[in-house]
PDB file of N, CA and C in Angstrom:
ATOM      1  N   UNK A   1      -6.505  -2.919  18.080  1.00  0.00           N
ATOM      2  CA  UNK A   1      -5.582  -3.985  18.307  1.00  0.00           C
ATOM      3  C   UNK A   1      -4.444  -3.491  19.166  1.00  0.00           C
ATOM      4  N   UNK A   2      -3.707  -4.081  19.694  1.00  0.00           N
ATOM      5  CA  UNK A   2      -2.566  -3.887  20.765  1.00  0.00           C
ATOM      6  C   UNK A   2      -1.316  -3.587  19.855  1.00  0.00           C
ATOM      7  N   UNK A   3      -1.043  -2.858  20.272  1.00  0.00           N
ATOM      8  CA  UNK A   3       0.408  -2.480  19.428  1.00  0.00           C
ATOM      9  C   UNK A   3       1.260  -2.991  20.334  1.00  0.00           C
ATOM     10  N   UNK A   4       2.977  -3.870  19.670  1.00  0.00           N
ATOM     11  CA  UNK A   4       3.692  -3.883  20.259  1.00  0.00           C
ATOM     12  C   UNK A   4       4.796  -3.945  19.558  1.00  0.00           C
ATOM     13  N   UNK A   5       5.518  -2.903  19.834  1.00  0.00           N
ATOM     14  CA  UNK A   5       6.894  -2.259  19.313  1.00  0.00           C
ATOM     15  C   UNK A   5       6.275  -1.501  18.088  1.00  0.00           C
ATOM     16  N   UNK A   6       5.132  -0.852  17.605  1.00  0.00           N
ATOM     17  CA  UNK A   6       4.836  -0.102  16.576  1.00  0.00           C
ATOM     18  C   UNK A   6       3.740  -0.977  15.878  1.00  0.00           C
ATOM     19  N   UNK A   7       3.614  -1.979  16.307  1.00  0.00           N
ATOM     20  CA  UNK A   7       2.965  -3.124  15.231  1.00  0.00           C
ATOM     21  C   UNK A   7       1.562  -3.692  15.698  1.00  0.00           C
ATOM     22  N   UNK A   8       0.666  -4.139  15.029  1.00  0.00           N
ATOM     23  CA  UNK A   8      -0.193  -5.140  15.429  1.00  0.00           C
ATOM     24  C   UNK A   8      -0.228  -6.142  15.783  1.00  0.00           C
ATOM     25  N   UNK A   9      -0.456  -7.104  17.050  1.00  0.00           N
ATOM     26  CA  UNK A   9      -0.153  -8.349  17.113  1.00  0.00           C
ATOM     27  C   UNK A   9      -1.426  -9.080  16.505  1.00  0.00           C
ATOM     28  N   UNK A  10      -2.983  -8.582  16.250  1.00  0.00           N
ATOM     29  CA  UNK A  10      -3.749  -9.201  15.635  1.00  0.00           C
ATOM     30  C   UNK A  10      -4.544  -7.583  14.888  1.00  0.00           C
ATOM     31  N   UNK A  11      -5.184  -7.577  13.697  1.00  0.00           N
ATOM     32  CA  UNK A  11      -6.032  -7.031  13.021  1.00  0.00           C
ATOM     33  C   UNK A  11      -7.260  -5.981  14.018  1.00  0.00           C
ATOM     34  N   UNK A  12      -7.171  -5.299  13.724  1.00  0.00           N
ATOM     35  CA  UNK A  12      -8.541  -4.033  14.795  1.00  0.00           C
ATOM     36  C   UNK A  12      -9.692  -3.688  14.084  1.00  0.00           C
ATOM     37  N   UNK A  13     -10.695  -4.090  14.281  1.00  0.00           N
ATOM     38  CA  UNK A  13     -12.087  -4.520  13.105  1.00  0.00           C
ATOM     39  C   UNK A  13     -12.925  -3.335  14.169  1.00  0.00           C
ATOM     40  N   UNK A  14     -13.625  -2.316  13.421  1.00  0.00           N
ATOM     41  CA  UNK A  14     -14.256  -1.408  14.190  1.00  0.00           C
ATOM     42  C   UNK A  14     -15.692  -1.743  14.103  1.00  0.00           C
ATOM     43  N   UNK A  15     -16.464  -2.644  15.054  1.00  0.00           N
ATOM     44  CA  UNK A  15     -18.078  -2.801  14.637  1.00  0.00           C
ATOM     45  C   UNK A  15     -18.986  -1.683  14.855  1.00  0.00           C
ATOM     46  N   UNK A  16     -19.608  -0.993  13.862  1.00  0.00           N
ATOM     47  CA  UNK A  16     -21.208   0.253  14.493  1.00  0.00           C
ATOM     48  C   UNK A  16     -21.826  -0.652  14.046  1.00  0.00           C
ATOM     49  N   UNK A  17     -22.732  -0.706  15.123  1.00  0.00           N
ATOM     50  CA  UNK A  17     -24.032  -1.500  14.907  1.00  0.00           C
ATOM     51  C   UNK A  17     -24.779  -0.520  15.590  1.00  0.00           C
ATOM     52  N   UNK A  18     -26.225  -0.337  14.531  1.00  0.00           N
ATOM     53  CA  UNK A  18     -27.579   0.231  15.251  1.00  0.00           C
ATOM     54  C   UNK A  18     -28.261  -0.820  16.149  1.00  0.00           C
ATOM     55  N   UNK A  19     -27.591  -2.026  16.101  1.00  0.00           N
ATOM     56  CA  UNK A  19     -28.276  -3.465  16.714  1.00  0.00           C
ATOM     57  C   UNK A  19     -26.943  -3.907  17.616  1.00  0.00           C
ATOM     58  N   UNK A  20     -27.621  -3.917  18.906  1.00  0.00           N
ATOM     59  CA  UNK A  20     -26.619  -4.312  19.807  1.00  0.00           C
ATOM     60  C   UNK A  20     -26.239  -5.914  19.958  1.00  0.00           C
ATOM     61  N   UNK A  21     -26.871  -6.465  19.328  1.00  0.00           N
ATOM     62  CA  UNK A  21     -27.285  -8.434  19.155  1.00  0.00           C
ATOM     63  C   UNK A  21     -26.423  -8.076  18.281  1.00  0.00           C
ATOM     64  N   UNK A  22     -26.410  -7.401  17.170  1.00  0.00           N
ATOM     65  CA  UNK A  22     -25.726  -7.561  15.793  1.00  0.00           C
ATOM     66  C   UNK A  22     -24.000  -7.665  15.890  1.00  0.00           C
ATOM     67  N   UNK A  23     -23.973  -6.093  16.733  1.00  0.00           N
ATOM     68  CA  UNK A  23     -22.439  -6.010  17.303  1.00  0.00           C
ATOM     69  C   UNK A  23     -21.875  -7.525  17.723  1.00  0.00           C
ATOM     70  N   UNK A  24     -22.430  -8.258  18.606  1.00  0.00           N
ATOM     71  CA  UNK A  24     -22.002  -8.910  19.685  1.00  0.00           C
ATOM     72  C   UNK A  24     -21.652 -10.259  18.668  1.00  0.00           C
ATOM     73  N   UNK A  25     -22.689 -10.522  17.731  1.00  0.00           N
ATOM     74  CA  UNK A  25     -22.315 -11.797  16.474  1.00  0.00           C
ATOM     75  C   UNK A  25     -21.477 -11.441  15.817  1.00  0.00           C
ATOM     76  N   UNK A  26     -21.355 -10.194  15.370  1.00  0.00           N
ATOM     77  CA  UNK A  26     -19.894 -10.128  14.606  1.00  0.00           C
ATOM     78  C   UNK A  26     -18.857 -10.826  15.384  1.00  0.00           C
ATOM     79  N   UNK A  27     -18.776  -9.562  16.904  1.00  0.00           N
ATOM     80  CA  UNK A  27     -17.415  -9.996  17.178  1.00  0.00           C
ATOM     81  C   UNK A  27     -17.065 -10.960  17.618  1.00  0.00           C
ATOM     82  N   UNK A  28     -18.113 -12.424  17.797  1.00  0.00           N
ATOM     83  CA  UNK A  28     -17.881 -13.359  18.109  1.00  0.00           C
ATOM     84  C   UNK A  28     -17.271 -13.919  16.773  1.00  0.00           C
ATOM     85  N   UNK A  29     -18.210 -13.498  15.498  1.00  0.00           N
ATOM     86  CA  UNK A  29     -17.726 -14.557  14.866  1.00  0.00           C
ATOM     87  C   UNK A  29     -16.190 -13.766  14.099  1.00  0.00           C
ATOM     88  N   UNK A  30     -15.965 -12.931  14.863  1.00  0.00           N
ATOM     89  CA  UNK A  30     -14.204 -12.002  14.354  1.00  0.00           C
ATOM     90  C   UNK A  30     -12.822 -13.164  15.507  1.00  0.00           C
ATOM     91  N   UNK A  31     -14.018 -13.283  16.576  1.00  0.00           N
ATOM     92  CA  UNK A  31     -12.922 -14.044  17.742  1.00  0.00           C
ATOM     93  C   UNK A  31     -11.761 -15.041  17.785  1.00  0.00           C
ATOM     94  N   UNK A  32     -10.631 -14.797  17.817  1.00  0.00           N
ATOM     95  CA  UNK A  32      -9.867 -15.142  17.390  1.00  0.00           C
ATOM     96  C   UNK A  32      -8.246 -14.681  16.223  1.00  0.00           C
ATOM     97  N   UNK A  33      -9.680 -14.260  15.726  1.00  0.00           N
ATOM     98  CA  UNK A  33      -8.432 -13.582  14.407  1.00  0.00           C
ATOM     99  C   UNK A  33      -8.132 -12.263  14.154  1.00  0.00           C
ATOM    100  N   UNK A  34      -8.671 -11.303  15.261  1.00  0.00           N
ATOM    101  CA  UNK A  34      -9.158  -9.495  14.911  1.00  0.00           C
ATOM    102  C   UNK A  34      -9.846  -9.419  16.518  1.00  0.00           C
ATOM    103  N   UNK A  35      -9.202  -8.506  16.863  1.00  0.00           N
ATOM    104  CA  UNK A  35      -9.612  -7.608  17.849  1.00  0.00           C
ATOM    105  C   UNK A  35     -10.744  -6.524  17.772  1.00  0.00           C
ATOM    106  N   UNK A  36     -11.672  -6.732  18.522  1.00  0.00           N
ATOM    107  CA  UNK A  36     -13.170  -6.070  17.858  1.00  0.00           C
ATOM    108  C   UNK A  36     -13.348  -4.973  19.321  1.00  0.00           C
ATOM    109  N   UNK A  37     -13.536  -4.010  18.697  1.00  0.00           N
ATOM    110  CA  UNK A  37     -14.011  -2.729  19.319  1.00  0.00           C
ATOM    111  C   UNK A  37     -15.852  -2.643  18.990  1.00  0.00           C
ATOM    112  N   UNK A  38     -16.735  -2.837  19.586  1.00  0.00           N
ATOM    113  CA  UNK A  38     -18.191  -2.196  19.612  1.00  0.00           C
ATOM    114  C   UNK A  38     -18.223  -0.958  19.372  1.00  0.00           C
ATOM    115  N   UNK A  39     -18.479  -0.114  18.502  1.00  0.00           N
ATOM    116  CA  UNK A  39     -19.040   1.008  18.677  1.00  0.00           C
ATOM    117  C   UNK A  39     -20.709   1.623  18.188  1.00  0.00           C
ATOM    118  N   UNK A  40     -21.074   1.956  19.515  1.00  0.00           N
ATOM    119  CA  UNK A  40     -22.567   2.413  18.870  1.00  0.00           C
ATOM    120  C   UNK A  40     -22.785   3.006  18.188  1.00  0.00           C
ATOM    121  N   UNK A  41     -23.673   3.417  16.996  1.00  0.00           N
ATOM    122  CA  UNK A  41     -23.916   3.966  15.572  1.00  0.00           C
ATOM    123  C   UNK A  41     -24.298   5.890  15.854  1.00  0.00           C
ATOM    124  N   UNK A  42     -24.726   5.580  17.137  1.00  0.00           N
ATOM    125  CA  UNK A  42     -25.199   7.132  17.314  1.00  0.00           C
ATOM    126  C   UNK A  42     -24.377   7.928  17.993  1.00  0.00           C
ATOM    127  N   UNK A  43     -22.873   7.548  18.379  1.00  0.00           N
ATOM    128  CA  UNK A  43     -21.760   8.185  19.286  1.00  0.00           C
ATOM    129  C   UNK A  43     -21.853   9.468  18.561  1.00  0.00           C
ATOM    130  N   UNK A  44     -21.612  10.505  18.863  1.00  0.00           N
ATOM    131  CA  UNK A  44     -21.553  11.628  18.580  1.00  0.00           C
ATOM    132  C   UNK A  44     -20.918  12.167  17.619  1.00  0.00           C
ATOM    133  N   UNK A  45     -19.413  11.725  17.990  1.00  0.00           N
ATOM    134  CA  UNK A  45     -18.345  11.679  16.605  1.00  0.00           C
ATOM    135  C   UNK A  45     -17.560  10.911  16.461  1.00  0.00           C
ATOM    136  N   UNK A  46     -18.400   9.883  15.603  1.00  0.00           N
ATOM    137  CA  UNK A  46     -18.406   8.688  15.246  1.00  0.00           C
ATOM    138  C   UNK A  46     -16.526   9.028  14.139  1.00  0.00           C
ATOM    139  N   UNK A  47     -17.088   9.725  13.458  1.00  0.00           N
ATOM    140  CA  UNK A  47     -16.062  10.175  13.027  1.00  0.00           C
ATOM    141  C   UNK A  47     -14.350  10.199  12.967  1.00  0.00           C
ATOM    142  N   UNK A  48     -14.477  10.881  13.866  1.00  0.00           N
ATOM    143  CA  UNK A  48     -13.307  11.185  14.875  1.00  0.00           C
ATOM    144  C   UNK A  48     -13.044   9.985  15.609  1.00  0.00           C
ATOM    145  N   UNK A  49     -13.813   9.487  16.264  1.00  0.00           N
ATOM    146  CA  UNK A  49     -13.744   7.942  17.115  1.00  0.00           C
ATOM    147  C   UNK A  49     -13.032   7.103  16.321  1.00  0.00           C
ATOM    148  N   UNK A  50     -13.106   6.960  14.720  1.00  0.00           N
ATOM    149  CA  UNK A  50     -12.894   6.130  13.835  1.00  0.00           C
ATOM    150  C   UNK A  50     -11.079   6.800  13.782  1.00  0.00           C
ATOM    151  N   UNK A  51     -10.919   7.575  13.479  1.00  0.00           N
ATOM    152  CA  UNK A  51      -9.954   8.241  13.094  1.00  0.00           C
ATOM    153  C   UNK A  51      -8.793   7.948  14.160  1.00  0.00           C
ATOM    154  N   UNK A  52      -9.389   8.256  15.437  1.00  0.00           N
ATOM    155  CA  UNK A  52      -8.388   7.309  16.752  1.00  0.00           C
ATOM    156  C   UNK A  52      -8.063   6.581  16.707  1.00  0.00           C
ATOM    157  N   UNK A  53      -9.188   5.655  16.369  1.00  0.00           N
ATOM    158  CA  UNK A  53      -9.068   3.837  16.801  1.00  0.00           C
ATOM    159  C   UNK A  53      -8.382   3.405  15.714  1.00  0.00           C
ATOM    160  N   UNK A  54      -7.944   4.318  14.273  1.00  0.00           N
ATOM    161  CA  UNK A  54      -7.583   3.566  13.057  1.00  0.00           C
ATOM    162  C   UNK A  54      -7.599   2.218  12.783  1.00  0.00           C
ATOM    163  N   UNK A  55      -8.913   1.957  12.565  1.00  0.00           N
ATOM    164  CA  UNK A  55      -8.828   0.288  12.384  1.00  0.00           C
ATOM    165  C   UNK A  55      -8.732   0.114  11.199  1.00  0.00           C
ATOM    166  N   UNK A  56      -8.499  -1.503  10.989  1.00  0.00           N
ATOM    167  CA  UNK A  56      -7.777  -2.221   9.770  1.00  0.00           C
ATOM    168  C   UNK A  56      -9.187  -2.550   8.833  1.00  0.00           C
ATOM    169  N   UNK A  57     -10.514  -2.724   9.512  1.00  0.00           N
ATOM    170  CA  UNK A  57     -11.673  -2.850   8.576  1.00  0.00           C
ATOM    171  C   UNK A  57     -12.447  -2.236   9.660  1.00  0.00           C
ATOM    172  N   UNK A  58     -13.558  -2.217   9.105  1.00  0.00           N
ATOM    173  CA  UNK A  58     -14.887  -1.482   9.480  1.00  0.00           C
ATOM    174  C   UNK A  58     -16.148  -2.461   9.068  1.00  0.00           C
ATOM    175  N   UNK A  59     -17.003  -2.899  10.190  1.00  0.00           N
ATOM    176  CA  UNK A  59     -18.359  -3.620   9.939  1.00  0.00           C
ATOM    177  C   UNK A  59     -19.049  -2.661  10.387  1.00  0.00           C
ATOM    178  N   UNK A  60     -20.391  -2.368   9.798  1.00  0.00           N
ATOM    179  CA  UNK A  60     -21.705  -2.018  10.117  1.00  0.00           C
ATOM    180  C   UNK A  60     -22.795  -2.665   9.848  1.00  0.00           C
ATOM    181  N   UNK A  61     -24.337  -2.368  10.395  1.00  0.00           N
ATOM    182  CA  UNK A  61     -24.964  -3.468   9.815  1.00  0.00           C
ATOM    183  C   UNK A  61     -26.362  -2.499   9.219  1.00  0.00           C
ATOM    184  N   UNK A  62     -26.133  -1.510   9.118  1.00  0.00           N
ATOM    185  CA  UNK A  62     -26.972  -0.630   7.905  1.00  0.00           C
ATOM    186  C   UNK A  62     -25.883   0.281   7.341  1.00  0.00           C
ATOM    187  N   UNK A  63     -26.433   1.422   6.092  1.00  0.00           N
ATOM    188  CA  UNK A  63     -25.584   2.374   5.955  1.00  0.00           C
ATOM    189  C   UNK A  63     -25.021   3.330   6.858  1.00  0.00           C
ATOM    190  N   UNK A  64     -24.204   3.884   7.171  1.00  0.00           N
ATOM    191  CA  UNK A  64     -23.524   4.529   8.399  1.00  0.00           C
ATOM    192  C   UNK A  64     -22.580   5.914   7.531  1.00  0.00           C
ATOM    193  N   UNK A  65     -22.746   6.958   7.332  1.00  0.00           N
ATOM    194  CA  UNK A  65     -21.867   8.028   6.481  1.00  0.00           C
ATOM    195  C   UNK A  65     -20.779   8.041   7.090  1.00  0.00           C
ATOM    196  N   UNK A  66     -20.416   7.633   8.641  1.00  0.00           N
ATOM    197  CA  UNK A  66     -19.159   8.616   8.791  1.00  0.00           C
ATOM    198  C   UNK A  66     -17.948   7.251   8.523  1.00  0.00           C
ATOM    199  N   UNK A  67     -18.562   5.517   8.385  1.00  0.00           N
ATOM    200  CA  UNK A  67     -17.975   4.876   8.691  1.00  0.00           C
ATOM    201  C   UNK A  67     -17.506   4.671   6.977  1.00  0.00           C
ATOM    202  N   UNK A  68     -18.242   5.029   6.403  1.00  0.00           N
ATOM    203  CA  UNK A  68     -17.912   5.035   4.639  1.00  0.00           C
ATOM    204  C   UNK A  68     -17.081   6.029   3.929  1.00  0.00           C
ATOM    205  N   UNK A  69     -17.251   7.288   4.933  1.00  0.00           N
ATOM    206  CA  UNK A  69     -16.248   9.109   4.777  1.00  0.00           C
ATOM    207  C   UNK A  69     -14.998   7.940   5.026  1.00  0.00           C
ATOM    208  N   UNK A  70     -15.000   7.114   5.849  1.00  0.00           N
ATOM    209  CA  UNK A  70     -13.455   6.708   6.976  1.00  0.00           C
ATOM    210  C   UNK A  70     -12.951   5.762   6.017  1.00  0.00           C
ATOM    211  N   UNK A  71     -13.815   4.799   5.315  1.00  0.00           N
ATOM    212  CA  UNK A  71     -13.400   4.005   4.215  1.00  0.00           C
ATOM    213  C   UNK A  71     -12.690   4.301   3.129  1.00  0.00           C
ATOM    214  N   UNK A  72     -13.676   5.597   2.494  1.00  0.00           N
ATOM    215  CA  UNK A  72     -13.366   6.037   1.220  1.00  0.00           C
ATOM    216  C   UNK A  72     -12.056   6.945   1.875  1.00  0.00           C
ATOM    217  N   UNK A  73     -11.759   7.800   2.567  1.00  0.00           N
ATOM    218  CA  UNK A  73     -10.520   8.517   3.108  1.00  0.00           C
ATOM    219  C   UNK A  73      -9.661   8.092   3.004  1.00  0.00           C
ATOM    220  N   UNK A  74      -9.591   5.911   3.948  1.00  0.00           N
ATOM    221  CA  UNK A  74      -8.632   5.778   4.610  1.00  0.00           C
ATOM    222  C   UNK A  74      -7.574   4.313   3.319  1.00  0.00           C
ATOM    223  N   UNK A  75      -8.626   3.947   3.105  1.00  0.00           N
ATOM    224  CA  UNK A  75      -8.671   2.552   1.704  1.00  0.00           C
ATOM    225  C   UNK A  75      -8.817   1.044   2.876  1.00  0.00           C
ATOM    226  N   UNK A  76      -9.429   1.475   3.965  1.00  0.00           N
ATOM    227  CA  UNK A  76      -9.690   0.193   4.870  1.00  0.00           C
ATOM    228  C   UNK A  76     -10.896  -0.158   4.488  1.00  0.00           C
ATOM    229  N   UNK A  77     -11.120  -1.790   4.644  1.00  0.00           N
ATOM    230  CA  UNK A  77     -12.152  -2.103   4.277  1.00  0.00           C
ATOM    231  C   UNK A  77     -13.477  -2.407   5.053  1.00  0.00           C
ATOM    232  N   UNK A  78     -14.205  -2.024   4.111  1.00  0.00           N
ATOM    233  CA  UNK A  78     -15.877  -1.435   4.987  1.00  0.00           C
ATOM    234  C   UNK A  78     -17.011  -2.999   4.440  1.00  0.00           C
ATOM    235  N   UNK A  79     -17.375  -3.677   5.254  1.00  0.00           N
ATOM    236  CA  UNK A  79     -18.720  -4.542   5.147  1.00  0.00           C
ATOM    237  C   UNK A  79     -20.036  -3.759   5.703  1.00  0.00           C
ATOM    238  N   UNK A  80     -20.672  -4.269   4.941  1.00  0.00           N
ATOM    239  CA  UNK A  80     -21.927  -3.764   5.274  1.00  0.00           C
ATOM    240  C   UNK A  80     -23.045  -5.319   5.300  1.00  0.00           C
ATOM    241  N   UNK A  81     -23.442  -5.512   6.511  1.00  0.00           N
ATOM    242  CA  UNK A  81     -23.889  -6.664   7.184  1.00  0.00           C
ATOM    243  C   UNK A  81     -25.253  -6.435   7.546  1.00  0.00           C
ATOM    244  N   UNK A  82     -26.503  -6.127   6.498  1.00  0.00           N
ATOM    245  CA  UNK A  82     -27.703  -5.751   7.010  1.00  0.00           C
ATOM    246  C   UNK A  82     -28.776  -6.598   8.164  1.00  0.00           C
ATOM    247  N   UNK A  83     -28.725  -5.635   9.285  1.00  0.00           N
ATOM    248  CA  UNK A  83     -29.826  -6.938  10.053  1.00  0.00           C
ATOM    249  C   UNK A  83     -30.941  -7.743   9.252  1.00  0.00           C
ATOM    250  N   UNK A  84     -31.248  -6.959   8.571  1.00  0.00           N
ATOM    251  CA  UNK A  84     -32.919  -7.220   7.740  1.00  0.00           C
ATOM    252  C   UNK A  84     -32.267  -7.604   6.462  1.00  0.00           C
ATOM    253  N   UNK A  85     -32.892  -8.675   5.557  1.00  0.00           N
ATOM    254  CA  UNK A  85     -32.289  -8.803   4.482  1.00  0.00           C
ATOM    255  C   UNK A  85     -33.691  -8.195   3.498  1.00  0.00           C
ATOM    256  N   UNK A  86     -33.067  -7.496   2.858  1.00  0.00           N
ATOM    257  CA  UNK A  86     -34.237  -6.604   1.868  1.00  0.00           C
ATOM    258  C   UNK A  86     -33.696  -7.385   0.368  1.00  0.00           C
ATOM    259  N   UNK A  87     -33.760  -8.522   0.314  1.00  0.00           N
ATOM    260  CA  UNK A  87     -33.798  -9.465  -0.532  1.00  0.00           C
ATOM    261  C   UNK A  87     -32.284  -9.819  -1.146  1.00  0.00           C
ATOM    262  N   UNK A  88     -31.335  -9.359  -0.243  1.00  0.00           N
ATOM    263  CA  UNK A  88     -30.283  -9.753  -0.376  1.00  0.00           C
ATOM    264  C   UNK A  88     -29.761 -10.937   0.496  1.00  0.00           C
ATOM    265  N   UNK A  89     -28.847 -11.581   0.402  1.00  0.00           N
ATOM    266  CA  UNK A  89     -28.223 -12.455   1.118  1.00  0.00           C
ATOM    267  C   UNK A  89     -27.344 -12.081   2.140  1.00  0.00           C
ATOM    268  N   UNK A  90     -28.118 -12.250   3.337  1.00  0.00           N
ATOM    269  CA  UNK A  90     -27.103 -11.856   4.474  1.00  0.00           C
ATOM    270  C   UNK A  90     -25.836 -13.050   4.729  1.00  0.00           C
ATOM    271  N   UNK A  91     -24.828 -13.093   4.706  1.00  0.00           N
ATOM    272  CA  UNK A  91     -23.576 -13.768   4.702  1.00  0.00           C
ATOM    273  C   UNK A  91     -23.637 -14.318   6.362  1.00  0.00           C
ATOM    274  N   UNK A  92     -22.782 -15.771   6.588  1.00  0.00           N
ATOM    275  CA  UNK A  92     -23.088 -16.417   8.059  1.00  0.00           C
ATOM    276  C   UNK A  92     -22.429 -16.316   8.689  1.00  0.00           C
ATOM    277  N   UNK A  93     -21.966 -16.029   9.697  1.00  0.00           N
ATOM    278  CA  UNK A  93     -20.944 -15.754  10.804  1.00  0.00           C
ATOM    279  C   UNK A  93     -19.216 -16.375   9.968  1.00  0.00           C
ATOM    280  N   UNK A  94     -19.221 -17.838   9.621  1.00  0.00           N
ATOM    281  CA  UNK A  94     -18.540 -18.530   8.574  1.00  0.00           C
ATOM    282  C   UNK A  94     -18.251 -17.127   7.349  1.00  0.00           C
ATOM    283  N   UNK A  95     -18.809 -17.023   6.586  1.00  0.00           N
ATOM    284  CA  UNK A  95     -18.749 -16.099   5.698  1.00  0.00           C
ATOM    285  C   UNK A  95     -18.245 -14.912   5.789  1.00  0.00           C
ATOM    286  N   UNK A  96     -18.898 -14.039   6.549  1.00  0.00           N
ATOM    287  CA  UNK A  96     -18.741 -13.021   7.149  1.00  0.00           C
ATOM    288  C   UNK A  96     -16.547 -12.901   7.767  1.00  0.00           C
ATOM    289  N   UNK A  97     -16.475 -13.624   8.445  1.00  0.00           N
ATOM    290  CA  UNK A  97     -14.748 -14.179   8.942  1.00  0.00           C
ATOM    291  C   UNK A  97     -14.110 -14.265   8.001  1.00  0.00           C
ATOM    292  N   UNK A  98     -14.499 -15.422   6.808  1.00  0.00           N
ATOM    293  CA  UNK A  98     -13.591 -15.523   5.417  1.00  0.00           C
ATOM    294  C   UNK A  98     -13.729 -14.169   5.014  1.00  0.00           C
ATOM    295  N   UNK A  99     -14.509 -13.490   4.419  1.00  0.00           N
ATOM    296  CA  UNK A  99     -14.724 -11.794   3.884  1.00  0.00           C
ATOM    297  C   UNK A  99     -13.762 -10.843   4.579  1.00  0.00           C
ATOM    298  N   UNK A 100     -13.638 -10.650   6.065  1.00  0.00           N
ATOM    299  CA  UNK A 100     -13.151  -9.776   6.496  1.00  0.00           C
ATOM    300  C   UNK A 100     -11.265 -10.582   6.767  1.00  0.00           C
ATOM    301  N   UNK A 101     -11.655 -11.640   6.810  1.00  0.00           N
ATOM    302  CA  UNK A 101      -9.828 -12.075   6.656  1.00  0.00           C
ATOM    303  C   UNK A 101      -9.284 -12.003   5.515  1.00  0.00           C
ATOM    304  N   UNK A 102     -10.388 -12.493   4.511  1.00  0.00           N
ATOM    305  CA  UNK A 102      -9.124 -12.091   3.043  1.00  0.00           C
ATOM    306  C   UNK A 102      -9.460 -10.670   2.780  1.00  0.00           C
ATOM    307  N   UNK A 103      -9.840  -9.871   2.785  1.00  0.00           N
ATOM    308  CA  UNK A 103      -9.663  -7.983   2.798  1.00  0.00           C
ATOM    309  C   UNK A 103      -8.393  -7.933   3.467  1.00  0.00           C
ATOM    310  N   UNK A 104      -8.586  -8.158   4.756  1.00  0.00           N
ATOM    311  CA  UNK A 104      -7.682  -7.847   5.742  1.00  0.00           C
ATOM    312  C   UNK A 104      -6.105  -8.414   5.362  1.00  0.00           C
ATOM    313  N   UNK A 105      -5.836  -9.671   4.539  1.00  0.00           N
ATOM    314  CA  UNK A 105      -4.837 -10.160   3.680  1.00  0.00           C
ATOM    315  C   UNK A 105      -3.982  -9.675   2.678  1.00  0.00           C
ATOM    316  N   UNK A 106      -5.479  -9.170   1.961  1.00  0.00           N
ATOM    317  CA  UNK A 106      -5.040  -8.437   0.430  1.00  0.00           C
ATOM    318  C   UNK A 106      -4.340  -7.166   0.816  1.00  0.00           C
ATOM    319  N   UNK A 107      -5.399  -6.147   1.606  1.00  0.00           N
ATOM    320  CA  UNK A 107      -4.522  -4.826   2.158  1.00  0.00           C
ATOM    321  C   UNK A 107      -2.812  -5.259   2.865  1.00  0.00           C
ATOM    322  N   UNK A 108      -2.593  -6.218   2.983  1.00  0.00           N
ATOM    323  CA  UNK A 108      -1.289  -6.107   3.815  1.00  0.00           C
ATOM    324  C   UNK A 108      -0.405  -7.058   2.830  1.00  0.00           C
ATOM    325  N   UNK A 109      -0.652  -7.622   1.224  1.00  0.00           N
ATOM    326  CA  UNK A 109      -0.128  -7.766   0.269  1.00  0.00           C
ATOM    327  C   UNK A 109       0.115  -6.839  -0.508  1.00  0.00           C
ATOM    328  N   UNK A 110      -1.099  -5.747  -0.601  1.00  0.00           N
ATOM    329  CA  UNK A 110      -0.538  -4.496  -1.241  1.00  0.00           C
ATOM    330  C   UNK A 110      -0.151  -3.430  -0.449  1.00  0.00           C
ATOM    331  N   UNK A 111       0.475  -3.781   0.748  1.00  0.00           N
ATOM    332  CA  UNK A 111       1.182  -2.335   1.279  1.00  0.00           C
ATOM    333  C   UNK A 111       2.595  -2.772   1.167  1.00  0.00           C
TER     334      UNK A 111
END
């Protein structure tokens, strides 16, 4: 997200997607309310990348270790948005927006 004078003017949502279709529906359906960074799942140091960009949540759309190390580290919040539904309910673009706006709410009620 753009900082100005120290601050956020909108929310910085970090997408890894192993699915490049996948990336691109998130951040459409983020548009508007959160500034979405793409990042590919296999960057090198994914890690570290995360640690730069300090974003306010984190989407992926399988399990991802370094984006969950960054979760559990940082207390930002992590979705996990599976392409394939292995008999779970994948959440709808609609859904998915409400989920990551009220996280994104609650963290900035309890800071």
């Amino acid at each position: 997200m753009t900082r100005v004078g120290g601050g956020r003017l909108r929310p910085l949502v970090a997408i890894v997607c192993f699915a490049p279709l996948m990336a691109e529906g998130i951040a459409s359906a983020l548009d508007g309310i959160a500034d979405a960074r793409l990042l590919p799942a296999d960057v090198e140091d994914l890690a570290g990348l995360l640690r730069t960009l300090d974003p306010d949540a984190i989407v992926v759309d399988r399990e991802c270790r370094a984006a969950h190390a960054h979760s559990d580290e940082t207390g930002v919040p992590l979705f996990v948005v599976p392409v394939e539904s292995a008999g779970t309910e994948v959440p709808s673009p609609e859904r998915l927006r409400a989920l990551v706006v009220g996280s994104l709410l609650a963290v900035q009620v309890r800071s």
